[in-house]
N, C-alpha and C. Protein backbone atom coordinates (compact mmCIF):
# COMPACT_ATOMS: atom_id res chain seq x y z
N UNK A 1 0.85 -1.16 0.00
CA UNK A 1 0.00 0.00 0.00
C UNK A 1 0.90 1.23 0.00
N UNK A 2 0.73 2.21 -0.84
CA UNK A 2 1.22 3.80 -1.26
C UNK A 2 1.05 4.24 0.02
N UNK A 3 2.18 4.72 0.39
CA UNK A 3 2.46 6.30 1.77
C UNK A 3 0.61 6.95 1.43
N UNK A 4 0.06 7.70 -0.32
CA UNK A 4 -0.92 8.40 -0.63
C UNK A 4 -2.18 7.31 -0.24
N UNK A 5 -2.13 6.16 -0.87
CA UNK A 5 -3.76 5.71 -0.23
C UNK A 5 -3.63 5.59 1.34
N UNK A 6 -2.47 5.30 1.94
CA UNK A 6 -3.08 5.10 3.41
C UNK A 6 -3.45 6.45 3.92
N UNK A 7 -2.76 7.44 3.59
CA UNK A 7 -3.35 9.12 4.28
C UNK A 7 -4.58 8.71 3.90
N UNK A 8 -5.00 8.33 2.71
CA UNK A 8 -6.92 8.59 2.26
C UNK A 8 -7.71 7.82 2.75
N UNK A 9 -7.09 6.64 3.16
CA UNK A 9 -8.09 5.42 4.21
C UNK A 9 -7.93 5.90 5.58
N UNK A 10 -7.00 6.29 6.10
CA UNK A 10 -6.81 7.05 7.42
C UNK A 10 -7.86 7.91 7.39
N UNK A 11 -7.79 9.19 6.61
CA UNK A 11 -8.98 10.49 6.70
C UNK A 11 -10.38 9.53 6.37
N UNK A 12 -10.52 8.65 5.60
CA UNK A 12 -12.12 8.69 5.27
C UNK A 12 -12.52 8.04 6.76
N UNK A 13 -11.31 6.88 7.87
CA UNK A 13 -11.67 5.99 8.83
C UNK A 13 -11.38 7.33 9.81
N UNK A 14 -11.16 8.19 9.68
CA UNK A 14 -11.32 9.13 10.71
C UNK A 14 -12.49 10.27 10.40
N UNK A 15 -12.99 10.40 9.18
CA UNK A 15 -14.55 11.09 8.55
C UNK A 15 -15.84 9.78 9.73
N UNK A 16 -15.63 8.48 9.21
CA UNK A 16 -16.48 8.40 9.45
C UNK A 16 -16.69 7.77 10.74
N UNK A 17 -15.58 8.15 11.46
CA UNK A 17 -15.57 7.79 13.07
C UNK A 17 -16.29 9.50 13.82
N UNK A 18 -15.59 10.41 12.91
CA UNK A 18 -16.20 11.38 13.59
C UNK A 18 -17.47 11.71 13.47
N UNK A 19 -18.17 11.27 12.61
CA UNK A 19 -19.64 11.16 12.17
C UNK A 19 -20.25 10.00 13.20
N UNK A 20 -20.01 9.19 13.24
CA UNK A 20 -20.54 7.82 14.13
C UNK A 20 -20.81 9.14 15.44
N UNK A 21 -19.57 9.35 16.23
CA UNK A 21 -19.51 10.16 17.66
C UNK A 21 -20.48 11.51 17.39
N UNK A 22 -20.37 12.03 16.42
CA UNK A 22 -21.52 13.21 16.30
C UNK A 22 -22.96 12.88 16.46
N UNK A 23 -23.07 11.52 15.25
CA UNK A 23 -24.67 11.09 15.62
C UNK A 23 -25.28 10.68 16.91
N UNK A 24 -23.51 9.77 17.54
CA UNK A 24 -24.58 9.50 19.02
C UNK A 24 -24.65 10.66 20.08
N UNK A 25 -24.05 11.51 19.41
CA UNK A 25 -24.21 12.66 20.76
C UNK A 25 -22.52 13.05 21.57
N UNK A 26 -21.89 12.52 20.91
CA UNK A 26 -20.32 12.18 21.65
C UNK A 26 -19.70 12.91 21.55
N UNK A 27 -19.51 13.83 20.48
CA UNK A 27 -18.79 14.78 19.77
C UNK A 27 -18.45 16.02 20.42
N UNK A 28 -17.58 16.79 21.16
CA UNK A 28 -17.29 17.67 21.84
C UNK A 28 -18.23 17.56 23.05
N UNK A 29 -17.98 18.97 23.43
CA UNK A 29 -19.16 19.27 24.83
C UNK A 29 -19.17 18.28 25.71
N UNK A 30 -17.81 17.09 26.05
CA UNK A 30 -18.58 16.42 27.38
C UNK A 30 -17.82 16.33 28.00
N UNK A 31 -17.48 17.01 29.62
CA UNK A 31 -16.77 17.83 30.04
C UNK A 31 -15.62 16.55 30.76
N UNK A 32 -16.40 15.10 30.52
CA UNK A 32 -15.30 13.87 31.19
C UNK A 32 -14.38 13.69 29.82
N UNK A 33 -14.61 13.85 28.86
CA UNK A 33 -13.62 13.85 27.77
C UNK A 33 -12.51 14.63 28.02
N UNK A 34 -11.00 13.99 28.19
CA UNK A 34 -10.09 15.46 28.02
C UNK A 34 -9.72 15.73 26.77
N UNK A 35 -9.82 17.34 26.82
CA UNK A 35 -9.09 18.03 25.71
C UNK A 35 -10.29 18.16 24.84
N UNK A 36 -11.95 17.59 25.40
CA UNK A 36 -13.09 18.37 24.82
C UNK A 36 -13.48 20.09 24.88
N UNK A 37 -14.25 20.10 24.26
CA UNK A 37 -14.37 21.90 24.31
C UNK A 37 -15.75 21.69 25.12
N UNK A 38 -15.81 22.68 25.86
CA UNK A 38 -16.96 22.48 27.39
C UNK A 38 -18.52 23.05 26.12
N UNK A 39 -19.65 23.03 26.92
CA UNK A 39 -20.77 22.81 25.55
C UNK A 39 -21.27 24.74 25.67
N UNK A 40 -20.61 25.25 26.65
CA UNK A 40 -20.94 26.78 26.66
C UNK A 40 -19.96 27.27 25.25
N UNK A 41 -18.99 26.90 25.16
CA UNK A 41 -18.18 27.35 23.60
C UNK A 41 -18.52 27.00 23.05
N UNK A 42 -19.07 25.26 22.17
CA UNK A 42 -19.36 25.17 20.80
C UNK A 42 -20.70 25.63 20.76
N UNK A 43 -22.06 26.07 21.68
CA UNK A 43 -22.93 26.58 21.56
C UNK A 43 -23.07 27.93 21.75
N UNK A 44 -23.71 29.40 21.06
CA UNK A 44 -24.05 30.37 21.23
C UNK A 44 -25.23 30.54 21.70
N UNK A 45 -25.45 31.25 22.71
CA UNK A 45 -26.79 31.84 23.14
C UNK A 45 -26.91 33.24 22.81
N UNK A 46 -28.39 33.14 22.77
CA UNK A 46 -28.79 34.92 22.36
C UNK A 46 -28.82 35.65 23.24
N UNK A 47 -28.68 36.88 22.75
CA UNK A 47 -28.70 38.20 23.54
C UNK A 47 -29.46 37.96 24.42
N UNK A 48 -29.19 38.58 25.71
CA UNK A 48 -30.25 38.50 27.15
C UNK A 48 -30.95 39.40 26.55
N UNK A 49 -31.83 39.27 26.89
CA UNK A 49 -33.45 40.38 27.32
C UNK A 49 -33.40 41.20 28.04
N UNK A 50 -34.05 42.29 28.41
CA UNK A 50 -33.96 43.32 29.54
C UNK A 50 -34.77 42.57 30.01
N UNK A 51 -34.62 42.82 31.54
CA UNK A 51 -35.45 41.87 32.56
C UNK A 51 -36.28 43.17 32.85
N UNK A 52 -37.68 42.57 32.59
CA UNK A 52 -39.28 43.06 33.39
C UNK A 52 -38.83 44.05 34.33
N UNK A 53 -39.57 45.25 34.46
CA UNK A 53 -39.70 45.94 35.57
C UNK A 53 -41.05 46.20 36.16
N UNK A 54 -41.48 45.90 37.52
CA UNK A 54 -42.60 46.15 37.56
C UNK A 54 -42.76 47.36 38.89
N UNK A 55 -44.02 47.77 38.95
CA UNK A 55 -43.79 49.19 40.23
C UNK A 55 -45.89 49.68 40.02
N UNK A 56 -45.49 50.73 40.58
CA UNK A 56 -47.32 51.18 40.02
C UNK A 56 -47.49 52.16 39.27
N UNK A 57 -48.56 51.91 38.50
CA UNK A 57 -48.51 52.96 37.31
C UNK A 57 -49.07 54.28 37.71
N UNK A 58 -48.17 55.17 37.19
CA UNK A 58 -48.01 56.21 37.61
C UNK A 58 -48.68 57.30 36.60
N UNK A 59 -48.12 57.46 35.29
CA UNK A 59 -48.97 57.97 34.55
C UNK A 59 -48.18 57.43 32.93
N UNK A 60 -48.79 57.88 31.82
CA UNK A 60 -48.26 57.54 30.30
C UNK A 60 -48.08 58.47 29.89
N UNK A 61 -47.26 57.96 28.08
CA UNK A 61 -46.71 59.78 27.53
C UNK A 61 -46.75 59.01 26.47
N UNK A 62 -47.23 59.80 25.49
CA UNK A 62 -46.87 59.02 23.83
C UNK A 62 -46.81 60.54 23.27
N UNK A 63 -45.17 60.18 23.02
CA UNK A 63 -44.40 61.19 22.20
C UNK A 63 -44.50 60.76 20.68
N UNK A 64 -45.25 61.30 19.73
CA UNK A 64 -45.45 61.49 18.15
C UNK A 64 -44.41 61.29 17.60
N UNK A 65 -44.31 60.97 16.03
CA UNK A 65 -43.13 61.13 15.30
C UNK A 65 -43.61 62.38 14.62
N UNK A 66 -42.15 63.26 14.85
CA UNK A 66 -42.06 64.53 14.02
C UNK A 66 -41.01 63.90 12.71
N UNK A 67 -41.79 64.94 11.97
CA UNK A 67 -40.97 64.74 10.15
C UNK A 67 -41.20 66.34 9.79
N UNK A 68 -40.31 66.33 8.58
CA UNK A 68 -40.34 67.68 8.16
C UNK A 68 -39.90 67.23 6.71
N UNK A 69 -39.99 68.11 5.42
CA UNK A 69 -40.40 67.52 3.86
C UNK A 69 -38.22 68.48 4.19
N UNK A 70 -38.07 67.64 3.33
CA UNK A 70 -36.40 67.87 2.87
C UNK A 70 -35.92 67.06 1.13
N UNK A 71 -34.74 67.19 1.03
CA UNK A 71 -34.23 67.12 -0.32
C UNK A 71 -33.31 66.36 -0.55
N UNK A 72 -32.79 65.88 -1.44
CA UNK A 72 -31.61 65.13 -1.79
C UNK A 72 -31.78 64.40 -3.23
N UNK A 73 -30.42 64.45 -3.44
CA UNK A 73 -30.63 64.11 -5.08
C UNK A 73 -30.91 62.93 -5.57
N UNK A 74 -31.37 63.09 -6.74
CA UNK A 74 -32.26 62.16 -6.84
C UNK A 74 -31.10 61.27 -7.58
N UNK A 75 -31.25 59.88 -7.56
CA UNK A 75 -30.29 59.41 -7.97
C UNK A 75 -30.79 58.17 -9.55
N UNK A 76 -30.28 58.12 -10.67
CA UNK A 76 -31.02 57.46 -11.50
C UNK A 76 -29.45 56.37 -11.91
N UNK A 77 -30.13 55.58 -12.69
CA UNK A 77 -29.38 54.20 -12.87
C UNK A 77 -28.91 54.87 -14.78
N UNK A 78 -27.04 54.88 -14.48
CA UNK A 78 -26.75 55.06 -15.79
C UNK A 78 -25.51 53.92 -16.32
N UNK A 79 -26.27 53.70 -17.51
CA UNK A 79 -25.34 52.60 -17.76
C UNK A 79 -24.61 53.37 -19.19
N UNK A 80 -23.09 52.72 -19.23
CA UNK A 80 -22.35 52.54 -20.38
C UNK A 80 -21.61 51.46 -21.13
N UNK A 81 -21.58 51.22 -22.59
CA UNK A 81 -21.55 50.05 -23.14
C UNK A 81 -20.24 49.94 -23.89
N UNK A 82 -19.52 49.12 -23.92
CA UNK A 82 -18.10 49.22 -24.35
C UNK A 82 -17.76 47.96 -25.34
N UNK A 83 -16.61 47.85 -26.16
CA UNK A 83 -16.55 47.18 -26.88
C UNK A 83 -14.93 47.17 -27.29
N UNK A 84 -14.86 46.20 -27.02
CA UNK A 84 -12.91 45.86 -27.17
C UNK A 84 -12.88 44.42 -28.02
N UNK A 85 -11.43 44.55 -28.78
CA UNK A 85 -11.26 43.52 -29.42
C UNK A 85 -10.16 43.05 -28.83
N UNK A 86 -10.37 41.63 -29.02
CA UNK A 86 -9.22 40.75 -27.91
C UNK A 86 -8.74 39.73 -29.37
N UNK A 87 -7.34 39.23 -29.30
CA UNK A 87 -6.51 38.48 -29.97
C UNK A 87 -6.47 37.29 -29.28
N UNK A 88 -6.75 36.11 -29.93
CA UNK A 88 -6.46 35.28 -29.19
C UNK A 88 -5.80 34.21 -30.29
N UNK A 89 -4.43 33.45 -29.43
CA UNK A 89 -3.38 32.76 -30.61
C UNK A 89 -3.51 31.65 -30.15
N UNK A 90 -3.16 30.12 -31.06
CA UNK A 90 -3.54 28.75 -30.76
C UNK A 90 -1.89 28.46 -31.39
N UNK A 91 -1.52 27.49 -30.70
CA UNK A 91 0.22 27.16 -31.28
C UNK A 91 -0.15 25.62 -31.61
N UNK A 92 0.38 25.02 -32.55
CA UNK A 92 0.64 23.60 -32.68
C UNK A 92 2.01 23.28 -33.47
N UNK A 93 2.04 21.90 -33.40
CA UNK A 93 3.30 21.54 -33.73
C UNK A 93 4.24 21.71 -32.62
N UNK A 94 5.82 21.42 -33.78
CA UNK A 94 6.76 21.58 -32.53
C UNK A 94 8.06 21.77 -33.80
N UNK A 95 8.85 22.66 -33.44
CA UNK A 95 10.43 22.65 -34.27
C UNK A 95 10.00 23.61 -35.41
N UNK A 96 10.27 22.74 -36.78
CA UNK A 96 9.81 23.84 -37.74
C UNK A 96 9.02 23.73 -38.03
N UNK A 97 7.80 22.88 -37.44
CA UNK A 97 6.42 22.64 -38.10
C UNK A 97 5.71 23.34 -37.53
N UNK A 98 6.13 24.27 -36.14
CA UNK A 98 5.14 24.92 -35.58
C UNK A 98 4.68 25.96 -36.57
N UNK A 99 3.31 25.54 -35.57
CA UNK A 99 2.20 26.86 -36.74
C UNK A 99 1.23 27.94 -35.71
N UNK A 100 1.51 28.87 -35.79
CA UNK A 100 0.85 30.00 -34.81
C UNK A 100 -0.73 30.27 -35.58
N UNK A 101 -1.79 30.64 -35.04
CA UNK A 101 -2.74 31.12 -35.28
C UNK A 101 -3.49 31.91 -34.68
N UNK A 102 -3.35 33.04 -35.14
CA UNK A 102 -4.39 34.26 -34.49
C UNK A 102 -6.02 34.76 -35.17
N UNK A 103 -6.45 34.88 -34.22
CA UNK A 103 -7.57 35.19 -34.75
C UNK A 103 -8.62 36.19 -33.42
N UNK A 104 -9.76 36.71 -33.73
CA UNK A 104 -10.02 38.09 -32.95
C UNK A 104 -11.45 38.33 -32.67
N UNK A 105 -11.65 38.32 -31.38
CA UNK A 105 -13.08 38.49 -31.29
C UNK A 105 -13.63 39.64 -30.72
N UNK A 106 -14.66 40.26 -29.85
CA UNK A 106 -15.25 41.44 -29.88
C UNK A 106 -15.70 40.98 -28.98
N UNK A 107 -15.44 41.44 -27.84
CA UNK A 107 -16.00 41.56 -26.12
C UNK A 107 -16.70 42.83 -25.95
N UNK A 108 -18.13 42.63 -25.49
CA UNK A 108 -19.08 43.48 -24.84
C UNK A 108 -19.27 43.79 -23.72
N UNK A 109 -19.03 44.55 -22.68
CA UNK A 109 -19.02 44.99 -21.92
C UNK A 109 -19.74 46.36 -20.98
N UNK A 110 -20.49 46.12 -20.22
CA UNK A 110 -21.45 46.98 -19.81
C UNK A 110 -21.09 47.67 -18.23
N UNK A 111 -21.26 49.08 -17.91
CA UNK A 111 -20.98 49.26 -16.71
C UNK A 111 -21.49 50.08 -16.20
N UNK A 112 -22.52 49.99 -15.33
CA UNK A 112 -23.78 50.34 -14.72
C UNK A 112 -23.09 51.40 -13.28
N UNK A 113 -23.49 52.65 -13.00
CA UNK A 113 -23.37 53.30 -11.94
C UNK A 113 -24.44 54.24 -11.35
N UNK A 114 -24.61 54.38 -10.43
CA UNK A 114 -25.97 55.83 -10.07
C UNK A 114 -25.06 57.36 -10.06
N UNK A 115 -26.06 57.94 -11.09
CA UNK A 115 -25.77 58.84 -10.83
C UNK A 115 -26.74 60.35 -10.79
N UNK A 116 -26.43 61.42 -9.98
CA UNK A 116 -27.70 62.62 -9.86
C UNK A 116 -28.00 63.07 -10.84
N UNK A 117 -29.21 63.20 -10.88
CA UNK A 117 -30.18 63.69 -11.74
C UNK A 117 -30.86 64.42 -11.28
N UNK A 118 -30.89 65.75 -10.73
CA UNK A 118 -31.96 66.40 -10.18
C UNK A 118 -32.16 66.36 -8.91
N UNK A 119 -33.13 66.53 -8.01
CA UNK A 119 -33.38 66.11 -6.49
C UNK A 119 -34.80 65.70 -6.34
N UNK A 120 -35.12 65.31 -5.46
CA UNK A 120 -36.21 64.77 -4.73
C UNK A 120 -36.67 64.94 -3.53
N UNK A 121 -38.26 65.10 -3.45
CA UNK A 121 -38.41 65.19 -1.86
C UNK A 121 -38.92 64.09 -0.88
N UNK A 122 -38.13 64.18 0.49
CA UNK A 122 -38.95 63.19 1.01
C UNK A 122 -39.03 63.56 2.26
N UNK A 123 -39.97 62.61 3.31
CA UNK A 123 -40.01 62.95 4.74
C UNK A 123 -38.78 62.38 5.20
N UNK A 124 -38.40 63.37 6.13
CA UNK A 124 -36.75 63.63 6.90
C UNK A 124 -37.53 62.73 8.40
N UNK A 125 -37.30 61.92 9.50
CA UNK A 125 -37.70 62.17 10.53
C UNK A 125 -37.09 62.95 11.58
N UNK A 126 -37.84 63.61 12.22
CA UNK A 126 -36.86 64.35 12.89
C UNK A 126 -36.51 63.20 14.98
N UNK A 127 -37.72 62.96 14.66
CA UNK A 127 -38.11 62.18 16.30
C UNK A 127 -38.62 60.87 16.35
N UNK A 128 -38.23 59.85 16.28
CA UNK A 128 -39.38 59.11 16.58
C UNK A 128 -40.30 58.74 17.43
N UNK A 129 -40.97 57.89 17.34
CA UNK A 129 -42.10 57.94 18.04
C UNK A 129 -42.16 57.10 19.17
N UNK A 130 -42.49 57.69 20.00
CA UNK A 130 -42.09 56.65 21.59
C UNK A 130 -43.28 56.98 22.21
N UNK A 131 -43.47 55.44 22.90
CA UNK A 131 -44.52 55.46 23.84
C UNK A 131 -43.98 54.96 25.69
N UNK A 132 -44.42 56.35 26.24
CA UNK A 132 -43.44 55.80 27.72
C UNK A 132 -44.43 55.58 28.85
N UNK A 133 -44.11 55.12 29.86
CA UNK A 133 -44.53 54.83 31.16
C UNK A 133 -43.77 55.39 32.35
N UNK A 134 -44.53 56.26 33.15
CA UNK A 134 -43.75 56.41 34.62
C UNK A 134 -44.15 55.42 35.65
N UNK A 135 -43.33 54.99 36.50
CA UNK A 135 -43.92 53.95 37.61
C UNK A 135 -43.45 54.46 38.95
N UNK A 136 -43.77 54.11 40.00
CA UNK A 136 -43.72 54.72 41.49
C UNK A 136 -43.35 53.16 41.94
N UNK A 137 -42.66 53.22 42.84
CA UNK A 137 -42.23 51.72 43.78
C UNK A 137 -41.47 50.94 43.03
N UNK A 138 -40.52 51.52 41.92
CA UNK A 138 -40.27 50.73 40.98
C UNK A 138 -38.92 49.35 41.87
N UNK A 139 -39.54 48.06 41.29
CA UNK A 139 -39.33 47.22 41.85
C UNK A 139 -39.39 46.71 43.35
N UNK A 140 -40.41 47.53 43.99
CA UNK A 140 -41.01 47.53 45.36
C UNK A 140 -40.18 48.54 46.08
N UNK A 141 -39.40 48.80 45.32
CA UNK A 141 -38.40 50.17 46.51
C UNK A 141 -39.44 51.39 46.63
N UNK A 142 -39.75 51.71 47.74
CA UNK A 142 -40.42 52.47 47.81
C UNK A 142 -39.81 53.94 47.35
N UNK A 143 -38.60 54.34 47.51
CA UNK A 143 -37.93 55.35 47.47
C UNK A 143 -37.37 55.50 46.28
N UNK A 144 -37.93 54.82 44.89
CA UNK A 144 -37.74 55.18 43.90
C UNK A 144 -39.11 55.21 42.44
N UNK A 145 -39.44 56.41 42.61
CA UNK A 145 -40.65 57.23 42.78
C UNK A 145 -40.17 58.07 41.36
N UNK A 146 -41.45 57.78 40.30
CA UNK A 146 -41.40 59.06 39.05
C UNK A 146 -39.76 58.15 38.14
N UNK A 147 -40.11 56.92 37.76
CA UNK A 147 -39.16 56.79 36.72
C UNK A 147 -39.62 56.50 35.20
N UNK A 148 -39.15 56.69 34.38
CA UNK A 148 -39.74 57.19 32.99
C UNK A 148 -39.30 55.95 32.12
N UNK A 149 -39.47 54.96 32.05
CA UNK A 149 -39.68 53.87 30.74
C UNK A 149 -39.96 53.37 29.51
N UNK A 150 -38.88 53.71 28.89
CA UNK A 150 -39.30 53.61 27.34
C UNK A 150 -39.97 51.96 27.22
N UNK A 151 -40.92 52.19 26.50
CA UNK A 151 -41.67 50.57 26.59
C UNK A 151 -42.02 50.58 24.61
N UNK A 152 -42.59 49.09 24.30
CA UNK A 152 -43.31 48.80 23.38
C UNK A 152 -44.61 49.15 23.09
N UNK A 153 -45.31 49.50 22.05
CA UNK A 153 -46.43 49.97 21.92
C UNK A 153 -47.53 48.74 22.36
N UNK A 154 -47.23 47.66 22.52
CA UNK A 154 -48.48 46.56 23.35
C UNK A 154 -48.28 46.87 24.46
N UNK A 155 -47.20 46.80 25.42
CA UNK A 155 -46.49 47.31 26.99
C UNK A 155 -47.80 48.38 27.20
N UNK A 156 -47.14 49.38 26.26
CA UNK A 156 -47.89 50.80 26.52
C UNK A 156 -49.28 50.56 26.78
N UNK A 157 -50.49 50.04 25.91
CA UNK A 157 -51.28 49.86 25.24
C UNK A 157 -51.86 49.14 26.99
N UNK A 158 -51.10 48.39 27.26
CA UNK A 158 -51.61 47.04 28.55
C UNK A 158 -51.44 48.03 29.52
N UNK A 159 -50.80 49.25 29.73
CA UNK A 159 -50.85 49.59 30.89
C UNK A 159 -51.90 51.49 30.99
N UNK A 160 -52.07 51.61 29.65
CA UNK A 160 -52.66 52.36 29.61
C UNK A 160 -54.23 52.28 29.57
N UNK A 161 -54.36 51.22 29.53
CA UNK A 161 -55.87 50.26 29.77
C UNK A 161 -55.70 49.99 31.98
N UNK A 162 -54.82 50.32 32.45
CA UNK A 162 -54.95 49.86 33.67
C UNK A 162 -54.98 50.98 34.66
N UNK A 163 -55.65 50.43 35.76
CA UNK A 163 -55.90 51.52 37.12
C UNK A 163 -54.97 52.52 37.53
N UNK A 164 -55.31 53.47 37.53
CA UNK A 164 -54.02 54.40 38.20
C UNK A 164 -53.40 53.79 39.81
N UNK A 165 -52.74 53.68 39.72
CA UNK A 165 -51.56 53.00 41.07
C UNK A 165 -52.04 51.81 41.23
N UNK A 166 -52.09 51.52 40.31
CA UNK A 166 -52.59 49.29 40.16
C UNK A 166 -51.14 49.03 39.84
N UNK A 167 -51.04 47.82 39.96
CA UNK A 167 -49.21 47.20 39.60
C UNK A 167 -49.15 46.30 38.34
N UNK A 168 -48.05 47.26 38.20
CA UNK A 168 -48.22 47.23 36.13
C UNK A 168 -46.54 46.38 36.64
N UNK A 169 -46.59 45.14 35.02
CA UNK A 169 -45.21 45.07 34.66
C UNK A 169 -44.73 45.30 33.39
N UNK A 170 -43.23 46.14 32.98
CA UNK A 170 -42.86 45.91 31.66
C UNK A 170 -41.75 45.96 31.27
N UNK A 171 -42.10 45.66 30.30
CA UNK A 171 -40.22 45.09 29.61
C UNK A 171 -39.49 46.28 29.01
N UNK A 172 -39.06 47.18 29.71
CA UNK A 172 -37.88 48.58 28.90
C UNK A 172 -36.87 47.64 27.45
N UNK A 173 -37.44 48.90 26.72
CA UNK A 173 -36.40 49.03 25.25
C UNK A 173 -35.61 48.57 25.78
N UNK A 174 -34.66 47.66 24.65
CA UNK A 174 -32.87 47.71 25.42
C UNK A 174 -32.46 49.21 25.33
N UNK A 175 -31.92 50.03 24.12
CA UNK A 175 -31.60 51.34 24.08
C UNK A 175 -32.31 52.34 24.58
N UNK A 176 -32.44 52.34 25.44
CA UNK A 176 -33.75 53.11 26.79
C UNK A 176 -32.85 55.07 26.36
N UNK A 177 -33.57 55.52 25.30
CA UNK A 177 -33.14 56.98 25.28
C UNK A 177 -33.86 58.02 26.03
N UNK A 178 -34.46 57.57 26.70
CA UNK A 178 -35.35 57.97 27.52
C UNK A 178 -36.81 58.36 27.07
N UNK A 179 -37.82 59.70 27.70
CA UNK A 179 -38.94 59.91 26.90
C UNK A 179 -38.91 61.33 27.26
């Protein structure tokens, strides 16, 4: 047997050993294996969540989206078309029988870019639109009183349907820009 087929019977008997241990579950992640990778590295978890805040509802705010009409150019699709001739040579033979042959063809070529044409109008935003919550007792501390919560428009919606100083819970934006 060739030094080359045994590397290739080696890799395919090591393909399909590592396949066998993957299907039964064997394959990294098991922390009595040494020199395995633990199962928190070969797996990713998602982003945490902001954790719930709950307190009593205090009062709501739904801040509008402001826009204002603005400009910018308008941009249109321009293309240009090109055309080159290319040589192309074929050799045969060998000594004095070689025989060269050229001959020439015509490449088309197209090349598309944006470019301004004028301008256009559109809505700019200036604000978006946020819907907030203040809560009192937030997280039962009594001594933290009047805090302002950027929430989701269902959040909003569930607590703006509820009793004044009834105990509301909700889930803050991650990017909490305030209200």
């Amino acid at each position: 047997m060739s030094d080359r087929s045994l590397r290739l019977t080696m890799a395919a008997v090591t393909a399909a050993l590592l396949a066998a241990l993957t299907a039964c579950g064997g394959g990294g992640g098991d922390s009595t294996v040494p020199g395995a990778a633990p199962a928190s590295a070969v797996t990713t978890s998602p982003a945490p969540s902001p954790t719930p805040v709950h307190g009593l509802k205090d009062t709501v705010r739904h801040i509008t989206r402001k826009t204002t009409r603005a400009t910018r150019p308008h941009l249109v699709r321009h293309c240009t078309t090109s055309t080159r001739r290319v040589s192309h040579t074929s050799t045969s033979g060998s000594g004095s029988h070689r025989r060269t042959r050229t001959w020439y063809t015509t490449e088309h070529s197209r090349d598309c870019r944006k470019v301004p044409s004028g301008t256009e109008t559109y809505r700019r935003e200036l604000r978006p639109e946020r819907w907030c919550v203040r809560l009192d007792d937030v997280n039962g501390d009594r001594t933290r009183d009047d805090l302002w919560i950027r929430v989701d428009r269902v959040d909003y919606d569930r607590v703006l349907g509820a009793d004044d100083h009834s105990r509301v819970q909700v889930v803050p934006l991650a990017p909490n820009t305030g209200c």
